[in-house]
N, C-alpha and C. Protein backbone atom coordinates (compact mmCIF):
# COMPACT_ATOMS: atom_id res chain seq x y z
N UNK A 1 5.69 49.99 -39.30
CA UNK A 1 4.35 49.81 -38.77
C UNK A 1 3.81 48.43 -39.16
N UNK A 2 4.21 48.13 -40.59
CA UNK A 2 3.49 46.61 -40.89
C UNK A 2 4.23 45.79 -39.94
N UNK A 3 5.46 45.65 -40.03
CA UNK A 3 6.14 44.47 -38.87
C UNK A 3 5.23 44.51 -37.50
N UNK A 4 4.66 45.51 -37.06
CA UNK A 4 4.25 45.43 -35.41
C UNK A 4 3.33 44.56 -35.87
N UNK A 5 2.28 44.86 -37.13
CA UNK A 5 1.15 44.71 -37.03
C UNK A 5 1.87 42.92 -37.45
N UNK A 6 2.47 42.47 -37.92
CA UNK A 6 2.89 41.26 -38.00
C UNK A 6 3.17 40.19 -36.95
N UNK A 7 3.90 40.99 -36.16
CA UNK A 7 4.50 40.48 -34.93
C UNK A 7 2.98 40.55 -34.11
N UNK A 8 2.27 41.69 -33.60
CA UNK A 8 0.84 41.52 -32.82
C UNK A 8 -0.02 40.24 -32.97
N UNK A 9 0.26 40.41 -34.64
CA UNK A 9 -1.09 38.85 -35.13
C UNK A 9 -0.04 37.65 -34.78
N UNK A 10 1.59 37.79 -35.01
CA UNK A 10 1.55 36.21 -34.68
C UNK A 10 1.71 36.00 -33.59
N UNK A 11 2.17 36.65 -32.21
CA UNK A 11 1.40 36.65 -30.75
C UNK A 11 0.14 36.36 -30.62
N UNK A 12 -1.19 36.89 -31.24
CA UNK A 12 -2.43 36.79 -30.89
C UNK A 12 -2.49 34.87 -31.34
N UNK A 13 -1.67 34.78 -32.23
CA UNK A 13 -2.13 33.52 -32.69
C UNK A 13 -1.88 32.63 -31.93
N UNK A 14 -0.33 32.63 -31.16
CA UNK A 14 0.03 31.96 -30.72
C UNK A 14 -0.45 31.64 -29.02
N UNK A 15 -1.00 32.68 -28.73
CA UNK A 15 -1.86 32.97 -27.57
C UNK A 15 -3.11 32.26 -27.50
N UNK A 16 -3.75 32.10 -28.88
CA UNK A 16 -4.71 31.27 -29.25
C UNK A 16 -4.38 30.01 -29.55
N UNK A 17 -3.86 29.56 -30.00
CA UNK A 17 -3.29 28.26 -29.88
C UNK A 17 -3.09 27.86 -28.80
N UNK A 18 -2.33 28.03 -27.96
CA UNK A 18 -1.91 27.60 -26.44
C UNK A 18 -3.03 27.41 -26.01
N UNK A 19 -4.29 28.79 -25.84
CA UNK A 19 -5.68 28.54 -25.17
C UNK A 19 -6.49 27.05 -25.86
N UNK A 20 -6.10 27.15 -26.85
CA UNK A 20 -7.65 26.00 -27.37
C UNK A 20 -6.45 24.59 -27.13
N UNK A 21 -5.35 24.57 -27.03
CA UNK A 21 -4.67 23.54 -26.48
C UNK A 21 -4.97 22.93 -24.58
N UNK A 22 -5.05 24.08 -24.38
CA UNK A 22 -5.14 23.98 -22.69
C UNK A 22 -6.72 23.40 -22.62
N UNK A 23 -7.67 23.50 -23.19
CA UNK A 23 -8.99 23.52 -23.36
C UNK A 23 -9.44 22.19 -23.88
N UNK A 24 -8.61 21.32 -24.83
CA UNK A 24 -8.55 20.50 -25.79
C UNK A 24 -8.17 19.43 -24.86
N UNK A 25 -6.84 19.59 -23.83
CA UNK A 25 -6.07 18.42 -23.24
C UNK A 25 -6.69 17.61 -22.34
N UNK A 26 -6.83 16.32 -22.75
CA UNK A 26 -7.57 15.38 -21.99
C UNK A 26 -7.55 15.25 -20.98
N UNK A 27 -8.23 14.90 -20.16
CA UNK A 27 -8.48 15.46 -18.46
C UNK A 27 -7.46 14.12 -17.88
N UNK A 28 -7.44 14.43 -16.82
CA UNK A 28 -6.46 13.67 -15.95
C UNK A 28 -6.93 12.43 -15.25
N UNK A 29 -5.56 11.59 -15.74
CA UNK A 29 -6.40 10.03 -14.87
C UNK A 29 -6.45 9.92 -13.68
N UNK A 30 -7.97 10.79 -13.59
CA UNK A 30 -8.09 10.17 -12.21
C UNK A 30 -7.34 10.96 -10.83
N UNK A 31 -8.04 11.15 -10.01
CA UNK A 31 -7.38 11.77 -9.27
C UNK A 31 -5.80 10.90 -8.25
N UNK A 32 -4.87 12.08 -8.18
CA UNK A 32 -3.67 11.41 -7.84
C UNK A 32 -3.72 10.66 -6.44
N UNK A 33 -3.08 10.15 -6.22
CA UNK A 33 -3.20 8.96 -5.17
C UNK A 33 -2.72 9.74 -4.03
N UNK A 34 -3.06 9.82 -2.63
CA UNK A 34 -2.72 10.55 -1.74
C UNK A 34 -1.52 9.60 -0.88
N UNK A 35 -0.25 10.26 -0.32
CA UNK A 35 0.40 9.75 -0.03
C UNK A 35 0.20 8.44 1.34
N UNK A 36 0.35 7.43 1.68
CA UNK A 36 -0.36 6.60 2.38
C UNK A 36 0.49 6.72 3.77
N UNK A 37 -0.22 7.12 4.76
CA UNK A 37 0.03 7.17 6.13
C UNK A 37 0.51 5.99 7.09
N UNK A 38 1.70 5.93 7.03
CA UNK A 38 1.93 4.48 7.29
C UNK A 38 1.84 4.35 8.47
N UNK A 39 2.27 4.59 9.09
CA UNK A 39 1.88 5.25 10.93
C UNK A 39 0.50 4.88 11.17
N UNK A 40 -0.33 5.45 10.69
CA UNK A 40 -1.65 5.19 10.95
C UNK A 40 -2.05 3.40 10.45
N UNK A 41 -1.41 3.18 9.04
CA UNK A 41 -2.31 1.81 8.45
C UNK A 41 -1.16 0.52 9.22
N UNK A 42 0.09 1.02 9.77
CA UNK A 42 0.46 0.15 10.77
C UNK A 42 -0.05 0.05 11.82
N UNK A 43 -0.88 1.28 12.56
CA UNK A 43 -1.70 1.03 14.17
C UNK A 43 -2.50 0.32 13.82
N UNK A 44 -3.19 0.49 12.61
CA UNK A 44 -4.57 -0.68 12.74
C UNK A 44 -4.21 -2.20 12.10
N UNK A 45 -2.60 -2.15 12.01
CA UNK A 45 -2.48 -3.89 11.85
C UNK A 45 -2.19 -4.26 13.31
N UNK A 46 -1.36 -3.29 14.11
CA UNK A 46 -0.46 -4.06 14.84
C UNK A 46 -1.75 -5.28 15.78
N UNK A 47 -0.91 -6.42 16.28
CA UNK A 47 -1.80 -6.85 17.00
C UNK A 47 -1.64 -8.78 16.93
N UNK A 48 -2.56 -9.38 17.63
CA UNK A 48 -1.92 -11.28 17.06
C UNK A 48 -3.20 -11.62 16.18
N UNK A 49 -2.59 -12.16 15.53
CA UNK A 49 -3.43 -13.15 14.04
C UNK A 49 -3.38 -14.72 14.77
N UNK A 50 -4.61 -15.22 14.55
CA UNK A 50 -4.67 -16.69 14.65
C UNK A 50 -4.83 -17.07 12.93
N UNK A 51 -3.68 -18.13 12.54
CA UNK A 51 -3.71 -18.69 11.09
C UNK A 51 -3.86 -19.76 11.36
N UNK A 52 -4.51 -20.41 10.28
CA UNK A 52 -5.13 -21.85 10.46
C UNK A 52 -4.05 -22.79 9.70
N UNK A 53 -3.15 -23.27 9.61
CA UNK A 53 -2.34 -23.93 8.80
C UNK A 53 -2.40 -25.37 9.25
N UNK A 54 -3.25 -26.01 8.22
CA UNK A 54 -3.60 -27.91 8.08
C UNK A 54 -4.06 -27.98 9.15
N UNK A 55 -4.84 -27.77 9.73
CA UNK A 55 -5.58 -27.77 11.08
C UNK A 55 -5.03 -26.89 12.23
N UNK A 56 -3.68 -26.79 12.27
CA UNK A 56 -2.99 -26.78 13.32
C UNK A 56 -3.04 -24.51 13.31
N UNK A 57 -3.38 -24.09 14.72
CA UNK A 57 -3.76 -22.49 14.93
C UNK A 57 -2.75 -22.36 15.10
N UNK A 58 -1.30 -20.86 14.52
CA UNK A 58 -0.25 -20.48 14.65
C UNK A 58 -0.88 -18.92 14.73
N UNK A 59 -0.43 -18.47 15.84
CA UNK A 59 -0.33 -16.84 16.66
C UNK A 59 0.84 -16.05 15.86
N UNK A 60 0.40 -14.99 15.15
CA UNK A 60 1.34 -14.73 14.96
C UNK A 60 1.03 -12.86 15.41
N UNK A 61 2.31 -12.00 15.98
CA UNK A 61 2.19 -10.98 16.45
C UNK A 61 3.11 -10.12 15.60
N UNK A 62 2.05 -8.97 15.37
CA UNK A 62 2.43 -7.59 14.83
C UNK A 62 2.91 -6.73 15.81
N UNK A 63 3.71 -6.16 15.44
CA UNK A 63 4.46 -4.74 16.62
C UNK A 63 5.05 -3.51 15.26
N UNK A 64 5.03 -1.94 16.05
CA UNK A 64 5.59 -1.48 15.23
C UNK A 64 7.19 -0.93 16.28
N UNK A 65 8.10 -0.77 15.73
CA UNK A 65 9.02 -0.50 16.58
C UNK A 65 10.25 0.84 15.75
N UNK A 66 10.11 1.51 16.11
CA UNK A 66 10.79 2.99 15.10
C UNK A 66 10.68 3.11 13.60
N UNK A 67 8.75 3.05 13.78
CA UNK A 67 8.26 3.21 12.57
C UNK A 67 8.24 2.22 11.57
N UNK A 68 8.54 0.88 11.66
CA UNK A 68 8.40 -0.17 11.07
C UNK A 68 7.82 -1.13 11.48
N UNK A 69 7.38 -1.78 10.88
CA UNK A 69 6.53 -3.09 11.48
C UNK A 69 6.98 -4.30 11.12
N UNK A 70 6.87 -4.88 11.75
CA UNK A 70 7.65 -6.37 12.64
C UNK A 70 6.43 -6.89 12.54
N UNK A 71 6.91 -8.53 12.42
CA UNK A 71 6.12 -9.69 12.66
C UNK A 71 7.03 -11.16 13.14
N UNK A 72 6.02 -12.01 14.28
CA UNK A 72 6.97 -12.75 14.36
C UNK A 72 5.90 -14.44 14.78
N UNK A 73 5.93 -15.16 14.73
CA UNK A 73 5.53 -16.24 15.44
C UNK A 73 5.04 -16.07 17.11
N UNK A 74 4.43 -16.48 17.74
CA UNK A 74 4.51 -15.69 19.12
C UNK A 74 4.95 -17.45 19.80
N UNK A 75 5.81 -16.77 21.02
CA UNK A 75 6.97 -17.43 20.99
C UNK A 75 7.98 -18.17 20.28
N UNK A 76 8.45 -17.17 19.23
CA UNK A 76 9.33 -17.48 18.73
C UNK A 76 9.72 -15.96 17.66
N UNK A 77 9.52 -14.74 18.97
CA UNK A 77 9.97 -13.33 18.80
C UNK A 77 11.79 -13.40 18.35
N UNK A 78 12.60 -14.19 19.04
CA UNK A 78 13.87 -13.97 18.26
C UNK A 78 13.85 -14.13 16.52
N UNK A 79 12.92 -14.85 15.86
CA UNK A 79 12.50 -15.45 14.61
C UNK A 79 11.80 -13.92 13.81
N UNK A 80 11.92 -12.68 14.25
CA UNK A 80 11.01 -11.59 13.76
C UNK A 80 11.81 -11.40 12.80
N UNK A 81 10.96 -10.67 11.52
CA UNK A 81 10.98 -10.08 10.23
C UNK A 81 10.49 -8.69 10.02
N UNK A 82 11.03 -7.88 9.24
CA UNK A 82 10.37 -6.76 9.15
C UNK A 82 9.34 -6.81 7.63
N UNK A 83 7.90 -6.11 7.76
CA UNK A 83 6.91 -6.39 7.31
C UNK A 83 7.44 -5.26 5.99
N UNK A 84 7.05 -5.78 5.08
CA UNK A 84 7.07 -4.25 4.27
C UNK A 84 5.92 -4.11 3.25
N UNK A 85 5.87 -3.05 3.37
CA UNK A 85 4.25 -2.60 2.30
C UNK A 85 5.02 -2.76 0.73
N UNK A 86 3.76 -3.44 0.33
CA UNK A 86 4.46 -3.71 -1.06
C UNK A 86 3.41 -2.69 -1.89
N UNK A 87 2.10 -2.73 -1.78
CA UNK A 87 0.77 -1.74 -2.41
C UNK A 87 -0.25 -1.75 -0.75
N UNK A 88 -0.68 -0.83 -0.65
CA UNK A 88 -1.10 0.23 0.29
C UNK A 88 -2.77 0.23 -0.31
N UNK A 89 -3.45 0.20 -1.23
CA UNK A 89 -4.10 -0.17 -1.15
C UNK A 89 -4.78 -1.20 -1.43
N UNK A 90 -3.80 -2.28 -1.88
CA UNK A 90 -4.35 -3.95 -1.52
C UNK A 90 -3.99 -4.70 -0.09
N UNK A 91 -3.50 -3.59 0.71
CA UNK A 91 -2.88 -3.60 1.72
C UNK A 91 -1.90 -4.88 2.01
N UNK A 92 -1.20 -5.37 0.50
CA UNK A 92 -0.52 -6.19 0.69
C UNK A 92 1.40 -5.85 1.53
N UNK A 93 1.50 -6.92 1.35
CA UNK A 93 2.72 -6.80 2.39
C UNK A 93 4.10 -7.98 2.04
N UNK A 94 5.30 -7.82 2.29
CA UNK A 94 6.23 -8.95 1.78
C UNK A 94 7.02 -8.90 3.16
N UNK A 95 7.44 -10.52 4.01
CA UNK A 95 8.32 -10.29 4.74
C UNK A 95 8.99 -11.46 4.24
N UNK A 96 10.49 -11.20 5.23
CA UNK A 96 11.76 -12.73 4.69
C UNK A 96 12.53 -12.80 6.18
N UNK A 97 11.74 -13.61 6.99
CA UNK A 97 12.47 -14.06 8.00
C UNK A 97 13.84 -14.31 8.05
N UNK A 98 14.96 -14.37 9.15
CA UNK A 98 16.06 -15.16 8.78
C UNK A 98 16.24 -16.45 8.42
N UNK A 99 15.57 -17.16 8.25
CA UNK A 99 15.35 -18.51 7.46
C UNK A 99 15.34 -18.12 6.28
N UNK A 100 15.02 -16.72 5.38
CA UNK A 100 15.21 -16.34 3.95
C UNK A 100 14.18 -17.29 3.42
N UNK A 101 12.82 -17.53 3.68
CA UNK A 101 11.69 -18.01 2.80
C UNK A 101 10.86 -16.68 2.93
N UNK A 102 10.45 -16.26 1.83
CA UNK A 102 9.60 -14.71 1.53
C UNK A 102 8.44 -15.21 2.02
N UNK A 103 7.41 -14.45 2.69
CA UNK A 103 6.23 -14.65 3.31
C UNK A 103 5.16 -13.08 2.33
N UNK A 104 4.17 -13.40 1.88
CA UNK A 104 3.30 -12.50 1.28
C UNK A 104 2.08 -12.79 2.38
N UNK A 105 1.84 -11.25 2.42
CA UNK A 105 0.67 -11.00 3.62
C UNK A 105 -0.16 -9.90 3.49
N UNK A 106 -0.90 -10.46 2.82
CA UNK A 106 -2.17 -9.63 2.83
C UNK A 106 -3.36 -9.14 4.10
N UNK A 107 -3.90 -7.99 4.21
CA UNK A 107 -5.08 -7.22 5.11
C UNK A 107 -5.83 -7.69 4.35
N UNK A 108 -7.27 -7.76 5.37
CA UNK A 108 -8.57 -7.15 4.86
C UNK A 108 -9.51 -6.35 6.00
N UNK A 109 -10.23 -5.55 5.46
CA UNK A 109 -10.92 -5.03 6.46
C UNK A 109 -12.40 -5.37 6.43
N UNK A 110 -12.83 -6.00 7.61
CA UNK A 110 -14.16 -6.31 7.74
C UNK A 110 -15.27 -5.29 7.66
N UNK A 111 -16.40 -5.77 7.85
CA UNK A 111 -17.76 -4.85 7.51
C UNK A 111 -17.16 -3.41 8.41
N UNK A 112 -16.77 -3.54 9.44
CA UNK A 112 -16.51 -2.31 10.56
C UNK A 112 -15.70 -1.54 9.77
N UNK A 113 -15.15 -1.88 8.56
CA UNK A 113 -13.87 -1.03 8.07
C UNK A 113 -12.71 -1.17 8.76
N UNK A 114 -12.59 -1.88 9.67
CA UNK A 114 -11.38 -2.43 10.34
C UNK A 114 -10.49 -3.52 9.81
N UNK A 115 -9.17 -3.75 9.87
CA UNK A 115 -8.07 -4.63 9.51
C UNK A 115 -8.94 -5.66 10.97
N UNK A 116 -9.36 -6.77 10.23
CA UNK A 116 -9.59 -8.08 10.81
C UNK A 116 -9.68 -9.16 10.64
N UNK A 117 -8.74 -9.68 9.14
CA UNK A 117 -8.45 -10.49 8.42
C UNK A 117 -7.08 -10.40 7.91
N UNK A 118 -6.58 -11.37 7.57
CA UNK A 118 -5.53 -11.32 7.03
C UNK A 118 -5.17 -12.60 5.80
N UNK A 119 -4.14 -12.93 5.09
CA UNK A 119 -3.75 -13.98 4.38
C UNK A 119 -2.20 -14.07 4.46
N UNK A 120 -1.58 -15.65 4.68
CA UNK A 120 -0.51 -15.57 4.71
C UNK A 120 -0.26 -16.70 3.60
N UNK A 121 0.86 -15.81 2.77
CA UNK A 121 1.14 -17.04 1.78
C UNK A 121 2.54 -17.16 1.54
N UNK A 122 3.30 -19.09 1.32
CA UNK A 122 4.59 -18.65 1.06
C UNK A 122 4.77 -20.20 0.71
N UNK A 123 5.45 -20.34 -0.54
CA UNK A 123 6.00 -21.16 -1.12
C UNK A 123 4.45 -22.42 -1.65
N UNK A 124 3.66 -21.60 -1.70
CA UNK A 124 2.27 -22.45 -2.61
C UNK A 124 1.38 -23.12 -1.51
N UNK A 125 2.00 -22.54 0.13
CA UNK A 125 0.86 -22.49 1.39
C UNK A 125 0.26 -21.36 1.24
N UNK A 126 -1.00 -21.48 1.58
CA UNK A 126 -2.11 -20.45 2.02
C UNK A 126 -2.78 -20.51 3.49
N UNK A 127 -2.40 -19.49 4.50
CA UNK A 127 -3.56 -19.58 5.49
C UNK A 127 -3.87 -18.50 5.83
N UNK A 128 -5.17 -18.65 5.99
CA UNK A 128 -6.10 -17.32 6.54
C UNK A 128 -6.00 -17.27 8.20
N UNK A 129 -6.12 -15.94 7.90
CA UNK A 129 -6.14 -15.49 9.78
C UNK A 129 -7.45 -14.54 9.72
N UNK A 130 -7.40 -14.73 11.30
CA UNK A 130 -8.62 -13.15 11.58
C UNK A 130 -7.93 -12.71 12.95
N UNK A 131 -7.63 -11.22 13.34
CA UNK A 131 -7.00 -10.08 14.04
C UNK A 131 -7.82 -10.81 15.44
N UNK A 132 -7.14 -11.28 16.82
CA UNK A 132 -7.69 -11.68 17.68
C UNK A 132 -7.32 -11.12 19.47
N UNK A 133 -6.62 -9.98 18.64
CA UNK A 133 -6.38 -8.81 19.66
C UNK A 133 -5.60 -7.70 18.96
């Protein structure tokens, strides 16, 4: 009879422990990040960018084509790269043409909440675009 009563208390204890552990454990960072819809945050890039580089306006056109997104110079579509999300919500982006110079390309979304900006950077050039269809 003493053993049950031994074994009961060190269950109850250990039952209690676990509870004021579960109770105790620091809350969670933050809620988890929801998986990012790429389908969707590619429809609202696709489209042509005017970039301003040293004066001179370069078109450049977004397409998505079996779920990936492409970018290319406009006229000069044989020259396309595939875009890739690097962080989803800095809505940054990395492409490497066949010329093999890495291109970093950043979104922004204007007051509308719309993708209508952009940044293109590569090898210590910077030019800004804005979405012009």
């Amino acid at each position: 009879m003493r053993k049950n009563r031994i074994i009961i208390a060190l269950i109850s204890v250990i039952v209690l422990a676990v509870a004021a552990t579960a109770q105790t454990a620091p809350p969670a960072q933050g809620q988890e990040k929801k998986p990012v819809d790429t389908a969707k945050l590619y429809a609202e890039i696709v489209g042509s960018y005017s970039y301003d580089i040293n004066g001179q306006s370069m078109i450049m056109n977004f397409w998505v084509e079996n779920g990936k997104l492409y970018a290319a110079p406009q006229g000069e579509e044989s020259k396309y790269a595939e875009v890739i999300l690097k962080d989803a919500e800095k809505l940054f982006f990395e492409a490497t043409p066949p010329g093999g110079r890495l291109f970093e390309i950043e979104f922004a979304r204007g007051e509308s909440k719309k993708i209508e900006k952009s940044v293109l950077r590569s090898e210590g050039m910077e030019a800004a675009g804005i979405k012009i269809k």
